[in-house]
PDB file of N, CA and C in Angstrom:
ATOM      1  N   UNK A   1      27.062  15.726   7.669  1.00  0.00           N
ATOM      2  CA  UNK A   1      27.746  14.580   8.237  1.00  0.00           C
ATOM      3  C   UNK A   1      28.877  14.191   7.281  1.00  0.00           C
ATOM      4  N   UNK A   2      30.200  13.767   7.377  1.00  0.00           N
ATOM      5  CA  UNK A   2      31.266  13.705   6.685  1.00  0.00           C
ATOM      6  C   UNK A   2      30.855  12.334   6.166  1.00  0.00           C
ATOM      7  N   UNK A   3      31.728  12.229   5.167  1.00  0.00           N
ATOM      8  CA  UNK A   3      30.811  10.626   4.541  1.00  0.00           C
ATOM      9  C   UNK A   3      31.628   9.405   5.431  1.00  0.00           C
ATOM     10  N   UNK A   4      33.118   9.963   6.324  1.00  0.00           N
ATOM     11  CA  UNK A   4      33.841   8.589   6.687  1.00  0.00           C
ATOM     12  C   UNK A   4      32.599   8.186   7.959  1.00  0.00           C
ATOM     13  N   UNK A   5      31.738   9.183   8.639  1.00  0.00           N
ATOM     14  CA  UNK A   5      30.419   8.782   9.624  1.00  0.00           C
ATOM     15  C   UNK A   5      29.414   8.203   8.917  1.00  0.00           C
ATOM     16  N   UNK A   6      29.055   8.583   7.725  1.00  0.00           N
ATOM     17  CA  UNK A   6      27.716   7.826   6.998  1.00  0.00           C
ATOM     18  C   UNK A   6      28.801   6.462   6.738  1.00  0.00           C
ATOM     19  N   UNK A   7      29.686   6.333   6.297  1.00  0.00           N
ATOM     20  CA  UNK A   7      29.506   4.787   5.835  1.00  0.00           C
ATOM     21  C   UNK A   7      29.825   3.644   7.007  1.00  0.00           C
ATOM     22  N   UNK A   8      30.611   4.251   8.234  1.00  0.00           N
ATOM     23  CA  UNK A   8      30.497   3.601   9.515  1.00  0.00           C
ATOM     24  C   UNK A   8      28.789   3.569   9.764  1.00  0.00           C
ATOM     25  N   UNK A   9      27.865   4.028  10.111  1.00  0.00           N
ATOM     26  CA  UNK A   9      26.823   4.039  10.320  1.00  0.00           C
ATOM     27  C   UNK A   9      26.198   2.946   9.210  1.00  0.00           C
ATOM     28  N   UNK A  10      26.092   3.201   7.728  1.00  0.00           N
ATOM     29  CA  UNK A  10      26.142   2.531   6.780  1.00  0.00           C
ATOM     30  C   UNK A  10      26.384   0.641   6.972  1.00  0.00           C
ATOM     31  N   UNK A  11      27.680   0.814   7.424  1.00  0.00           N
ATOM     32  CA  UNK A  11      27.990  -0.515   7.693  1.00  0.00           C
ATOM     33  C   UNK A  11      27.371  -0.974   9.343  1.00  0.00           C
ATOM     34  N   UNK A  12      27.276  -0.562  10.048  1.00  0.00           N
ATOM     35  CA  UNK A  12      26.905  -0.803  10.988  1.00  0.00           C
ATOM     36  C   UNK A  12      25.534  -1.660  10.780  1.00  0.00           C
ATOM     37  N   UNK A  13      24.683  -0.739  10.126  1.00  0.00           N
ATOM     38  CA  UNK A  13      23.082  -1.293  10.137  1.00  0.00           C
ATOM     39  C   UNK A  13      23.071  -2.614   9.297  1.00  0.00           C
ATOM     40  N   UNK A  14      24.008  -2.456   8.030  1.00  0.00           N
ATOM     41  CA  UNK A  14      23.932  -3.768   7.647  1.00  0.00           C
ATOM     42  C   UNK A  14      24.414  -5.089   8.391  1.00  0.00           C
ATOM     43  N   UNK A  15      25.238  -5.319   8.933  1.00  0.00           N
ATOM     44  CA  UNK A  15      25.987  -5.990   9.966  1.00  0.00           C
ATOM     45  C   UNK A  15      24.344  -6.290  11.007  1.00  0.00           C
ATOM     46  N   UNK A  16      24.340  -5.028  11.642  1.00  0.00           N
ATOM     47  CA  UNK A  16      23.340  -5.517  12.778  1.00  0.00           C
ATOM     48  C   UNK A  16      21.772  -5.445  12.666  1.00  0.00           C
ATOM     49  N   UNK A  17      21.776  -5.688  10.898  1.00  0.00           N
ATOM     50  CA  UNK A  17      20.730  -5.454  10.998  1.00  0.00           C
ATOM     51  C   UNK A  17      19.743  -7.061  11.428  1.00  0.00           C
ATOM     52  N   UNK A  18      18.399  -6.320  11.991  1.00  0.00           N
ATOM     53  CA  UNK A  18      17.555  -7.442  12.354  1.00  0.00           C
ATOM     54  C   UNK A  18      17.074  -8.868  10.998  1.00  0.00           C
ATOM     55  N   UNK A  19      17.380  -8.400  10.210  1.00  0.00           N
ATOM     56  CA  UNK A  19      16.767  -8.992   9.038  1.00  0.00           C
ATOM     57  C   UNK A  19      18.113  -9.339   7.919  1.00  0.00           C
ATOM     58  N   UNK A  20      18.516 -10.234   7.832  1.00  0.00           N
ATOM     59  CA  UNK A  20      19.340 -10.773   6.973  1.00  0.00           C
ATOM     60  C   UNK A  20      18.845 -10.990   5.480  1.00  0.00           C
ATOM     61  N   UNK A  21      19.847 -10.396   4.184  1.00  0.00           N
ATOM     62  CA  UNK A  21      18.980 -10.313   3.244  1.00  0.00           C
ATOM     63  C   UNK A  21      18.581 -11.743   2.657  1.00  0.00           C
ATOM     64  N   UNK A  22      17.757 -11.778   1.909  1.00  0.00           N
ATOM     65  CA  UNK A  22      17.334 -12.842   1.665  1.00  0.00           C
ATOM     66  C   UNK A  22      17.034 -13.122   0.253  1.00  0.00           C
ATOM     67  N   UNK A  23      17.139 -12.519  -0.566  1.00  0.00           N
ATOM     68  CA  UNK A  23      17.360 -12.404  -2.170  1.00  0.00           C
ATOM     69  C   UNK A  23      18.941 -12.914  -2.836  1.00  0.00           C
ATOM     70  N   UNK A  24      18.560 -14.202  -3.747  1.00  0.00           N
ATOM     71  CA  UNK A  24      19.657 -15.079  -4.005  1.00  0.00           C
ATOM     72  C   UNK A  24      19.004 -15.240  -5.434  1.00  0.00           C
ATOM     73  N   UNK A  25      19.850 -14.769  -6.504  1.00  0.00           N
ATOM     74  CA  UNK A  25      19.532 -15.098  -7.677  1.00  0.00           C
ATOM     75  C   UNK A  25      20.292 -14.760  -8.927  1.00  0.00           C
ATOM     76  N   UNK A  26      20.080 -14.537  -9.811  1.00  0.00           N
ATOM     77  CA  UNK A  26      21.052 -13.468 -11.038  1.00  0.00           C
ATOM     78  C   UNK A  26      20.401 -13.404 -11.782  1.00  0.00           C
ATOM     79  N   UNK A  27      20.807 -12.353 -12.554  1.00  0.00           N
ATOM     80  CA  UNK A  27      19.482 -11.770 -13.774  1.00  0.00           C
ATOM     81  C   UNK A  27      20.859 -12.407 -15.127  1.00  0.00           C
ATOM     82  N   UNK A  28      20.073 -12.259 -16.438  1.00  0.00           N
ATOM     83  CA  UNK A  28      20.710 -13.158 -17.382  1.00  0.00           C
ATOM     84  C   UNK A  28      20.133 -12.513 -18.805  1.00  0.00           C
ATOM     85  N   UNK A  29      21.168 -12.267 -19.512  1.00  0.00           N
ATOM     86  CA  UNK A  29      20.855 -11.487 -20.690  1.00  0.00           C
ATOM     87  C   UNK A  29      20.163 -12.199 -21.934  1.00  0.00           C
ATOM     88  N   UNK A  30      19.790 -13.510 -21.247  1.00  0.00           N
ATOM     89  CA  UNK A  30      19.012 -14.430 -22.538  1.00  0.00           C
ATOM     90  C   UNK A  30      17.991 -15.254 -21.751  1.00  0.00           C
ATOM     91  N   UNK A  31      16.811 -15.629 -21.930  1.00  0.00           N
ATOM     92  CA  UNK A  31      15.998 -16.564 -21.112  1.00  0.00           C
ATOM     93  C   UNK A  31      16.519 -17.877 -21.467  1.00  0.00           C
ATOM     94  N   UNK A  32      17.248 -18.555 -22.351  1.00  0.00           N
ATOM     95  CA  UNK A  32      17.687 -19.813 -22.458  1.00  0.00           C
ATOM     96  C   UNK A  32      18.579 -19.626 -21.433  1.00  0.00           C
ATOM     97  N   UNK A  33      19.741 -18.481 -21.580  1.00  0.00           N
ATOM     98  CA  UNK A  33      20.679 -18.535 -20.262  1.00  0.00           C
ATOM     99  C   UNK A  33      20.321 -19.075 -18.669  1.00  0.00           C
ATOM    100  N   UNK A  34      18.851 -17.991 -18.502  1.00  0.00           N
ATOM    101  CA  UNK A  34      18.514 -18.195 -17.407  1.00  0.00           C
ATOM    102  C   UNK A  34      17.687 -20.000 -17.099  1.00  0.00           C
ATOM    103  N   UNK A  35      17.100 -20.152 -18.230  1.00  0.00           N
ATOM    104  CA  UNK A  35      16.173 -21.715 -17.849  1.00  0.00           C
ATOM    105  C   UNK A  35      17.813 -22.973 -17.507  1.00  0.00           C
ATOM    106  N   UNK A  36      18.902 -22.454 -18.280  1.00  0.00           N
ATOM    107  CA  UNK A  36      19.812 -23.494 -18.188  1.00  0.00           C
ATOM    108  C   UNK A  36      20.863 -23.529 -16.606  1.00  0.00           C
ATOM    109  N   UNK A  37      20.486 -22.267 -15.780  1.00  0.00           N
ATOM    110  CA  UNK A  37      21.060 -21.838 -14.629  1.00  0.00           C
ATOM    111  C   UNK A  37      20.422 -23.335 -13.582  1.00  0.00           C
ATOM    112  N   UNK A  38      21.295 -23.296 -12.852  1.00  0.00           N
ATOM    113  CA  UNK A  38      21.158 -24.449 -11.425  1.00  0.00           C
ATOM    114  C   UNK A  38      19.629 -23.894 -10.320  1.00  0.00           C
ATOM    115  N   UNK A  39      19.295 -22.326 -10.374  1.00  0.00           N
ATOM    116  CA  UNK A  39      18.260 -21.580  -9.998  1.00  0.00           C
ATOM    117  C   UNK A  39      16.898 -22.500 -10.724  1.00  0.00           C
ATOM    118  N   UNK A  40      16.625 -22.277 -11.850  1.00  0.00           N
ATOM    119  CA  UNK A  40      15.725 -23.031 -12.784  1.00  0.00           C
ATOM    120  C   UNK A  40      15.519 -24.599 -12.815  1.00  0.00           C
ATOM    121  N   UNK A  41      16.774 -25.019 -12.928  1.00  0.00           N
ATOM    122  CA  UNK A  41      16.933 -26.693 -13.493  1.00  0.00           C
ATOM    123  C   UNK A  41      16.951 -27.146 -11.881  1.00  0.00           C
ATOM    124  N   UNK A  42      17.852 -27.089 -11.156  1.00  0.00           N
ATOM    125  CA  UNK A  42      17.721 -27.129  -9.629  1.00  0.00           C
ATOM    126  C   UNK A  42      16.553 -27.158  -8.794  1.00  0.00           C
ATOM    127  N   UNK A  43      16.277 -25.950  -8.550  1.00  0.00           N
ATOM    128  CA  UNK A  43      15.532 -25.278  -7.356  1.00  0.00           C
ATOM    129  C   UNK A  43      14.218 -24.991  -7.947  1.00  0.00           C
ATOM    130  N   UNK A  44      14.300 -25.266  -9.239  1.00  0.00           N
ATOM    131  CA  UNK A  44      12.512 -25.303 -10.495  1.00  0.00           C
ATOM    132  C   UNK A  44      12.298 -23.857 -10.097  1.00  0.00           C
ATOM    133  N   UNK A  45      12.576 -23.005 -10.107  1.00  0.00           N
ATOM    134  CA  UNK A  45      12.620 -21.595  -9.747  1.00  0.00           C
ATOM    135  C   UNK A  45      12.247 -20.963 -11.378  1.00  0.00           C
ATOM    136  N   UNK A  46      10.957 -19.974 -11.735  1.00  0.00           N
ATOM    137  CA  UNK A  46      10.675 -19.512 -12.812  1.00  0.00           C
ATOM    138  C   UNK A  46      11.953 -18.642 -12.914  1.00  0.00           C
ATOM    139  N   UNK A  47      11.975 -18.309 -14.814  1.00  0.00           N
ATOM    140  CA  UNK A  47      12.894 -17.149 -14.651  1.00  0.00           C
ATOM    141  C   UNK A  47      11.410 -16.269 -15.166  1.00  0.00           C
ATOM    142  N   UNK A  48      12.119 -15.000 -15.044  1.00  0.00           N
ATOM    143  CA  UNK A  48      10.963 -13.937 -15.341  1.00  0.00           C
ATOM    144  C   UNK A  48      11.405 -12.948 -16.250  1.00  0.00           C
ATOM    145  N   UNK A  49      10.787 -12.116 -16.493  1.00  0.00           N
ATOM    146  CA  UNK A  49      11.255 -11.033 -16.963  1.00  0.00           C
ATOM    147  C   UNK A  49      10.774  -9.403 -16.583  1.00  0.00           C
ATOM    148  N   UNK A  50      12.143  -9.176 -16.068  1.00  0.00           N
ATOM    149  CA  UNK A  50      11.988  -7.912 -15.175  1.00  0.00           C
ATOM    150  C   UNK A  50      13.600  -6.891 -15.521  1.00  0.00           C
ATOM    151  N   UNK A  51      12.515  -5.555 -15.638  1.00  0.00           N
ATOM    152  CA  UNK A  51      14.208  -4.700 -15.882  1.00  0.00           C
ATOM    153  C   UNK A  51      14.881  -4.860 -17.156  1.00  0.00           C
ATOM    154  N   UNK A  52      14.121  -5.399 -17.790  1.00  0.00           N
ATOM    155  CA  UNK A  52      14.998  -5.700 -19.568  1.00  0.00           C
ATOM    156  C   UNK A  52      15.753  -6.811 -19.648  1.00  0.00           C
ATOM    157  N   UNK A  53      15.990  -8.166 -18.177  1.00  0.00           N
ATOM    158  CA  UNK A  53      16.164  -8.760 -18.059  1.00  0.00           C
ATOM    159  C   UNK A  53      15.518  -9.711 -17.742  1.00  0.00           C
ATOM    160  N   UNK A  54      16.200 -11.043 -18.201  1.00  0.00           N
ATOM    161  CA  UNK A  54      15.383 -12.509 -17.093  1.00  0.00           C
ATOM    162  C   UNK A  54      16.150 -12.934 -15.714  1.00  0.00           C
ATOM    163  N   UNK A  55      15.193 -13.331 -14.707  1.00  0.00           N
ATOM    164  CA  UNK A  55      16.124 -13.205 -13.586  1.00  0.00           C
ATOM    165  C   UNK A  55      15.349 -14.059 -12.627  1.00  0.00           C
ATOM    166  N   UNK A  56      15.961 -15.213 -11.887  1.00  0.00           N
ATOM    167  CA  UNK A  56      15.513 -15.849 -11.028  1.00  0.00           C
ATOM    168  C   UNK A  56      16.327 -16.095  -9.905  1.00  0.00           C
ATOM    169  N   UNK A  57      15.346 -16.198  -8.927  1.00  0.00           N
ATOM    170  CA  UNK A  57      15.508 -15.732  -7.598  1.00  0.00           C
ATOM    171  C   UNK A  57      14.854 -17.153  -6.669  1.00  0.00           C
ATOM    172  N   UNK A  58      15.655 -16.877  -5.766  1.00  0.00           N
ATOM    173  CA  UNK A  58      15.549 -17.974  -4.654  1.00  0.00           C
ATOM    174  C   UNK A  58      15.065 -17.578  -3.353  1.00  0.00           C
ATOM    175  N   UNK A  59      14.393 -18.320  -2.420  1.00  0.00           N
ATOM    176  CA  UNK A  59      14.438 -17.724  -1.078  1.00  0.00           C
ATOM    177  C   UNK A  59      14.727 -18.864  -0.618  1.00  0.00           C
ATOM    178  N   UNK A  60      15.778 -19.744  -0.618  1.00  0.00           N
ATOM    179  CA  UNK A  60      16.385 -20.359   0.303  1.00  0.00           C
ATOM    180  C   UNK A  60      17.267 -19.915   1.177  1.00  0.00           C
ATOM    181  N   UNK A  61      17.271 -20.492   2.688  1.00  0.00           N
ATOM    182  CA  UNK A  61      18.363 -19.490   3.421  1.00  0.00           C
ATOM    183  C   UNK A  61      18.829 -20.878   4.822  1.00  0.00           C
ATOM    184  N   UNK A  62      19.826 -21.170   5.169  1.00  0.00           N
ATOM    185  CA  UNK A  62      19.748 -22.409   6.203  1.00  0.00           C
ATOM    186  C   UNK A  62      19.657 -21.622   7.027  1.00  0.00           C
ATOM    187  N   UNK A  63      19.172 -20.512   7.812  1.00  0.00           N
ATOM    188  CA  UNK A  63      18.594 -20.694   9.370  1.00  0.00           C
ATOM    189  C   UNK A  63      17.286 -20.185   9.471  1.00  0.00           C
ATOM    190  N   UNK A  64      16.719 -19.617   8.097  1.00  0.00           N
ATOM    191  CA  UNK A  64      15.248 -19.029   8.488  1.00  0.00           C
ATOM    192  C   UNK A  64      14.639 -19.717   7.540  1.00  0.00           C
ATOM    193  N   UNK A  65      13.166 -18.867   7.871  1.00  0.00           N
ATOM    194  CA  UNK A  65      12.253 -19.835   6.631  1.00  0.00           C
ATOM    195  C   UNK A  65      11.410 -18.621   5.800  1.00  0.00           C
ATOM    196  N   UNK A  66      12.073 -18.932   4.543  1.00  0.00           N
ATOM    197  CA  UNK A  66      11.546 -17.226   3.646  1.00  0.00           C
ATOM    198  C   UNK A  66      10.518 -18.671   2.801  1.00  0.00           C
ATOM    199  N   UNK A  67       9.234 -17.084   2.345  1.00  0.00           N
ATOM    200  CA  UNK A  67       8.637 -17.902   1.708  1.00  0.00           C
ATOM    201  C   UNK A  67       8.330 -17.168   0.371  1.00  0.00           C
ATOM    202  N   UNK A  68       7.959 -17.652  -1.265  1.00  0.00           N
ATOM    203  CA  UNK A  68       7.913 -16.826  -2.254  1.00  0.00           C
ATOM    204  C   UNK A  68       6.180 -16.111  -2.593  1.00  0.00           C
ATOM    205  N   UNK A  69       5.533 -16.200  -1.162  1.00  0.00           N
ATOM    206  CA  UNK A  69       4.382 -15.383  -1.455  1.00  0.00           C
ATOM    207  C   UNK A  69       3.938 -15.235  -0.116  1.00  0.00           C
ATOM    208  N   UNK A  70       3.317 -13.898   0.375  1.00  0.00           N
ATOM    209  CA  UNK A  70       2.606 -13.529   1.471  1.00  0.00           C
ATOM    210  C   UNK A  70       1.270 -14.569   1.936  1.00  0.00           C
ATOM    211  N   UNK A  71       1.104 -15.284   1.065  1.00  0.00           N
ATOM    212  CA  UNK A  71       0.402 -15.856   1.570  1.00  0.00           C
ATOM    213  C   UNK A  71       0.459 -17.221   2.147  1.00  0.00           C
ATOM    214  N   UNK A  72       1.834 -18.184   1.678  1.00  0.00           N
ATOM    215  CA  UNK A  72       2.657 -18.828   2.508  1.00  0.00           C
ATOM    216  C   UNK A  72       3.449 -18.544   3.485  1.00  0.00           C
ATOM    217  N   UNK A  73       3.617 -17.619   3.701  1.00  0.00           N
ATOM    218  CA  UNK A  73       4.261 -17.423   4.521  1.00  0.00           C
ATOM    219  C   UNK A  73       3.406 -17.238   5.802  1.00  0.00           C
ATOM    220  N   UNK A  74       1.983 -16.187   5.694  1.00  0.00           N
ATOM    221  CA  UNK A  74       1.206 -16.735   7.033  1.00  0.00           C
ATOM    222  C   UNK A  74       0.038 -17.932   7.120  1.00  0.00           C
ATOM    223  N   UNK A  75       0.560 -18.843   6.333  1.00  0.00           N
ATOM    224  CA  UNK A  75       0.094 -19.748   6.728  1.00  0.00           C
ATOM    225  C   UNK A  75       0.751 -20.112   7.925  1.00  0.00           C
ATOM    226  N   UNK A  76       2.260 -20.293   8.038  1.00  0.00           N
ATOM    227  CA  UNK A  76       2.988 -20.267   9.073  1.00  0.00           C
ATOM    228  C   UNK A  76       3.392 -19.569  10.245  1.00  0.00           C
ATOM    229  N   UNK A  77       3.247 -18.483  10.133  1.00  0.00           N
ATOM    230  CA  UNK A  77       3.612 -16.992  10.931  1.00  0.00           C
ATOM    231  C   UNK A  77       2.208 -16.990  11.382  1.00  0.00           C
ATOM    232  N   UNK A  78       1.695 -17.491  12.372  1.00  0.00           N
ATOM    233  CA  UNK A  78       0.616 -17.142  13.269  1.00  0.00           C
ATOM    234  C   UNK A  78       0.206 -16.866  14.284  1.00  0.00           C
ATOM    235  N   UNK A  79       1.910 -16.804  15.398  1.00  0.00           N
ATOM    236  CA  UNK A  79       1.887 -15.763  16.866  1.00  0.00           C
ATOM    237  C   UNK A  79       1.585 -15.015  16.538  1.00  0.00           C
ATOM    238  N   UNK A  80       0.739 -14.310  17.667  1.00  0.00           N
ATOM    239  CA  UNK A  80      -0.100 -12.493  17.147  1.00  0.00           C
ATOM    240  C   UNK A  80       1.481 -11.359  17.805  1.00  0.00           C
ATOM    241  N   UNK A  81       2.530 -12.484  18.334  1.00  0.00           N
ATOM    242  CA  UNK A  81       3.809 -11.162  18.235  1.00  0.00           C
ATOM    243  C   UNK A  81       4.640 -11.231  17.219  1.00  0.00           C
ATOM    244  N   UNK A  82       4.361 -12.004  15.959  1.00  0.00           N
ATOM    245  CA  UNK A  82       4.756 -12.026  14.472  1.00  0.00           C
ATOM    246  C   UNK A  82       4.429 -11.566  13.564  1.00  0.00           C
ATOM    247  N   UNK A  83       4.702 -11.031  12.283  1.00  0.00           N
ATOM    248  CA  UNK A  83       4.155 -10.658  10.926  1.00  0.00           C
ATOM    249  C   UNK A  83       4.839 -11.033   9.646  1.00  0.00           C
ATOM    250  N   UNK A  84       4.327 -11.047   9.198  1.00  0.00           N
ATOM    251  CA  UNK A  84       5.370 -11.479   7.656  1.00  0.00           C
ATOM    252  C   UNK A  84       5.689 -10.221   7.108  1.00  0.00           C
ATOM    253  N   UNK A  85       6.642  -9.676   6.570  1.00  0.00           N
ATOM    254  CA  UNK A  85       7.605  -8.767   6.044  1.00  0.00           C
ATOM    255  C   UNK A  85       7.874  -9.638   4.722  1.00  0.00           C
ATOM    256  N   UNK A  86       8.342  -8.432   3.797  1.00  0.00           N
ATOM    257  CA  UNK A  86       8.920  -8.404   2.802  1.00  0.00           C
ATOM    258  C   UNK A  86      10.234  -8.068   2.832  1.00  0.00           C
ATOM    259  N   UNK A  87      11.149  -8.738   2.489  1.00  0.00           N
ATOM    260  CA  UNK A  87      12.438  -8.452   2.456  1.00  0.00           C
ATOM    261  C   UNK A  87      12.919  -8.966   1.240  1.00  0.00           C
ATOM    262  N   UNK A  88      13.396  -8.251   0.342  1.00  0.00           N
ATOM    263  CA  UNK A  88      14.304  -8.337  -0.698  1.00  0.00           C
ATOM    264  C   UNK A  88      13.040  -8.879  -1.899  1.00  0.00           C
ATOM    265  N   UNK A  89      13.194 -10.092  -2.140  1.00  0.00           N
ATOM    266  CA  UNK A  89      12.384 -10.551  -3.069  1.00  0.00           C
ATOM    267  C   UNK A  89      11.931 -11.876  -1.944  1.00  0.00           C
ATOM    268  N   UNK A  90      11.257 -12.049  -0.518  1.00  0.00           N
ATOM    269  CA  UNK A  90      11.130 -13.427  -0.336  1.00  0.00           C
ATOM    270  C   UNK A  90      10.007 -12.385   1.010  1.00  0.00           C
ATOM    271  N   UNK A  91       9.502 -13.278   1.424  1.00  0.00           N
ATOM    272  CA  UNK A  91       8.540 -13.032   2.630  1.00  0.00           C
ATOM    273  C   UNK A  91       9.103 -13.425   4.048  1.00  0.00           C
ATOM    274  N   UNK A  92       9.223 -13.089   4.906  1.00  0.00           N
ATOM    275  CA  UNK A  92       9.222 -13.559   6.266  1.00  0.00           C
ATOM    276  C   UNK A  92       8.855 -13.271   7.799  1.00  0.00           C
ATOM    277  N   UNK A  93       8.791 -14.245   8.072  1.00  0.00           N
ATOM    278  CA  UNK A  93       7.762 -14.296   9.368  1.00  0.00           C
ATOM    279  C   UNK A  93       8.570 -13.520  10.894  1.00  0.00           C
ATOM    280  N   UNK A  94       8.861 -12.254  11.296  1.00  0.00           N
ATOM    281  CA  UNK A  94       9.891 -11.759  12.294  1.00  0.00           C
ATOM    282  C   UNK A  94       9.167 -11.261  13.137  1.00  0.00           C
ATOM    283  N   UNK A  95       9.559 -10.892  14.453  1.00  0.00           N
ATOM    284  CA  UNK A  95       8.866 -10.394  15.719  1.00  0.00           C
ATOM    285  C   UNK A  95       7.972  -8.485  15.179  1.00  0.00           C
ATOM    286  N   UNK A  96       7.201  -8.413  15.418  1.00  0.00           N
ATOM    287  CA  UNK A  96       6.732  -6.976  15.210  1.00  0.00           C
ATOM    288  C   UNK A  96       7.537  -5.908  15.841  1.00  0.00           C
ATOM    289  N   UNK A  97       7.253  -5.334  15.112  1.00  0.00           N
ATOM    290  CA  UNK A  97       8.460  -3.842  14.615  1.00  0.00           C
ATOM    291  C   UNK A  97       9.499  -3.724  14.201  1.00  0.00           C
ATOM    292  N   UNK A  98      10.183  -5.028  13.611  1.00  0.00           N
ATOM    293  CA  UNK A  98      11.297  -5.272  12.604  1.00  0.00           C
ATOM    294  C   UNK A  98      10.960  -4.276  11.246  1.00  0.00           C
ATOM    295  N   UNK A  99      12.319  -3.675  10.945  1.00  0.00           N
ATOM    296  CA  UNK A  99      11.986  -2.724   9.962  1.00  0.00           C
ATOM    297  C   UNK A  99      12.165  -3.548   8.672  1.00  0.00           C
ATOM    298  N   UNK A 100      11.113  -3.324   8.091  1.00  0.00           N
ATOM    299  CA  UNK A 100      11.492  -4.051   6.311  1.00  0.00           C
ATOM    300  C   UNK A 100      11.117  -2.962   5.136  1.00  0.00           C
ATOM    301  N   UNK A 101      11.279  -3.628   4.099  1.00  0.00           N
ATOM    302  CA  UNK A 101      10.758  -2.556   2.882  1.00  0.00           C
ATOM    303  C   UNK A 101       9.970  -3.207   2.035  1.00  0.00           C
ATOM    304  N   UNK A 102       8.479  -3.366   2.044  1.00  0.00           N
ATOM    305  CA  UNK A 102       7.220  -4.091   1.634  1.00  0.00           C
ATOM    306  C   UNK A 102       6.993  -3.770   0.340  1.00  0.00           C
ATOM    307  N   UNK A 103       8.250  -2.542   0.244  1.00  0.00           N
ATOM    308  CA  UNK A 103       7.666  -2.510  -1.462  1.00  0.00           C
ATOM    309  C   UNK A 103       8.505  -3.228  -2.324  1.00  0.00           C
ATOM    310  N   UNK A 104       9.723  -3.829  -1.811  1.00  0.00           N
ATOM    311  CA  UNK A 104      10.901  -4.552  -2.278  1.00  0.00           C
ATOM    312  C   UNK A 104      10.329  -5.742  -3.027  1.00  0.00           C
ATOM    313  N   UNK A 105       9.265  -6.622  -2.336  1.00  0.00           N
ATOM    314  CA  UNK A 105       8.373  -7.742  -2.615  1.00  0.00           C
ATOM    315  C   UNK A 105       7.701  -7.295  -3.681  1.00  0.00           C
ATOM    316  N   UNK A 106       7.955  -8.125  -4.808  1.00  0.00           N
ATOM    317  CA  UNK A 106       7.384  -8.165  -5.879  1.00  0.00           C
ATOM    318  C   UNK A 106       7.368  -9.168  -6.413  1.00  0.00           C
ATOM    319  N   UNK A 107       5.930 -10.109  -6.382  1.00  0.00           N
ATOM    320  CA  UNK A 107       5.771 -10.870  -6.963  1.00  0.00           C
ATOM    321  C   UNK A 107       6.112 -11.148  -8.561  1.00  0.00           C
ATOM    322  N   UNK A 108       5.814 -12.158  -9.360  1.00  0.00           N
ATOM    323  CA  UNK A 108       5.987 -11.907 -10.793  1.00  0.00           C
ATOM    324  C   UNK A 108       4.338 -11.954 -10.589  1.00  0.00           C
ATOM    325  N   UNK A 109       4.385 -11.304 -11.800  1.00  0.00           N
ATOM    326  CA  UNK A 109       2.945 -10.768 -12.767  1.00  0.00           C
ATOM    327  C   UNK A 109       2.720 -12.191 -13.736  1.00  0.00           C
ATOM    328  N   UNK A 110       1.715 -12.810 -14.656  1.00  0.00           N
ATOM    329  CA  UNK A 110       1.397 -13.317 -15.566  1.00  0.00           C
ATOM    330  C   UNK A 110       2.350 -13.034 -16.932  1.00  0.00           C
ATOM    331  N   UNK A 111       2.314 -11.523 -16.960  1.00  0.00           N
ATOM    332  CA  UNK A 111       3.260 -11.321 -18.011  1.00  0.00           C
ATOM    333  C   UNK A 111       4.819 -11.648 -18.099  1.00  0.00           C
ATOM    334  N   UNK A 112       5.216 -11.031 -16.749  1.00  0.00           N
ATOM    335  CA  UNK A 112       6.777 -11.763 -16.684  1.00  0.00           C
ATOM    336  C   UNK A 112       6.939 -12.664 -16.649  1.00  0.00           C
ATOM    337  N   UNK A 113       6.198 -13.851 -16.172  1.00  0.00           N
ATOM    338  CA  UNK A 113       6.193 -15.129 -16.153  1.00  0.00           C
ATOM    339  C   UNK A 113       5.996 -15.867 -17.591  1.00  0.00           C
ATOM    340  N   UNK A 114       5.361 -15.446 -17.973  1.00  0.00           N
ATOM    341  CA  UNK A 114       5.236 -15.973 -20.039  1.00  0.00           C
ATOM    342  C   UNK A 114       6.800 -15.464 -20.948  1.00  0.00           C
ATOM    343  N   UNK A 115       7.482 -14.470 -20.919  1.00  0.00           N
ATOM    344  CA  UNK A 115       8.283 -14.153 -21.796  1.00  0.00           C
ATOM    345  C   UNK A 115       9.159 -15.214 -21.718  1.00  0.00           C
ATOM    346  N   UNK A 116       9.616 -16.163 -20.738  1.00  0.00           N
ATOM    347  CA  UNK A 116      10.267 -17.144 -20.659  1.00  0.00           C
ATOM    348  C   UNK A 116       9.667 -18.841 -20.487  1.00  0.00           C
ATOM    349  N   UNK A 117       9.945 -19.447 -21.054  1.00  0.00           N
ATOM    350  CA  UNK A 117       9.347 -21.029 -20.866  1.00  0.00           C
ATOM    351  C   UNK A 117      10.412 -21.849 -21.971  1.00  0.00           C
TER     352      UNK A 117
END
């Protein structure tokens, strides 16, 4: 396939895709950097440490409702034609057979959560 067809295709899926991303954050080459970010002080959002970095992340979004653990999220998501998905770093509740990537969801661990305070 010539690449000017992969990146039309490329762009296409992002555009139409069913699932809007939902990962809002920045990673930060110092954990003071990151605790002093509007993410932290703001939105009380942990920073963590992931990737050799600290990095905090949001799932705020104004038209859906992402949540930061699978298990809030079906508290809410309880039509049996719904499921919660993983998308990016946040959870959400979409009609079944929406394509997501469940391995994207990664909670923080105990450990990433301590290197910063």
């Amino acid at each position: 396939m010539p690449m000017f067809a992969f990146m039309i295709l490329l762009n296409f899926f992002f555009l139409y895709s069913p699932i809007e991303s939902a990962m809002n954050g920045k990673t930060y080459d110092t954990c003071q950097k990151c605790l002093a970010d509007t993410c932290h002080k703001q939105y009380y959002r942990p920073c963590i440490f992931r990737n050799g970095g600290f990095f905090c992340f949001t799932c705020h979004s104004n038209n859906r409702s992402k949540f930061y653990t699978e298990a809030g999220c079906q508290k809410i998501c309880t039509d049996p034609g719904r499921l919660c998905v993983c998308v990016d770093a946040c959870y959400e509740c979409v009609t079944k057979g929406v394509r997501a990537n469940p391995e994207s969801c990664k909670e923080p661990t105990n450990d990433e959560l301590s290197k910063c305070k």
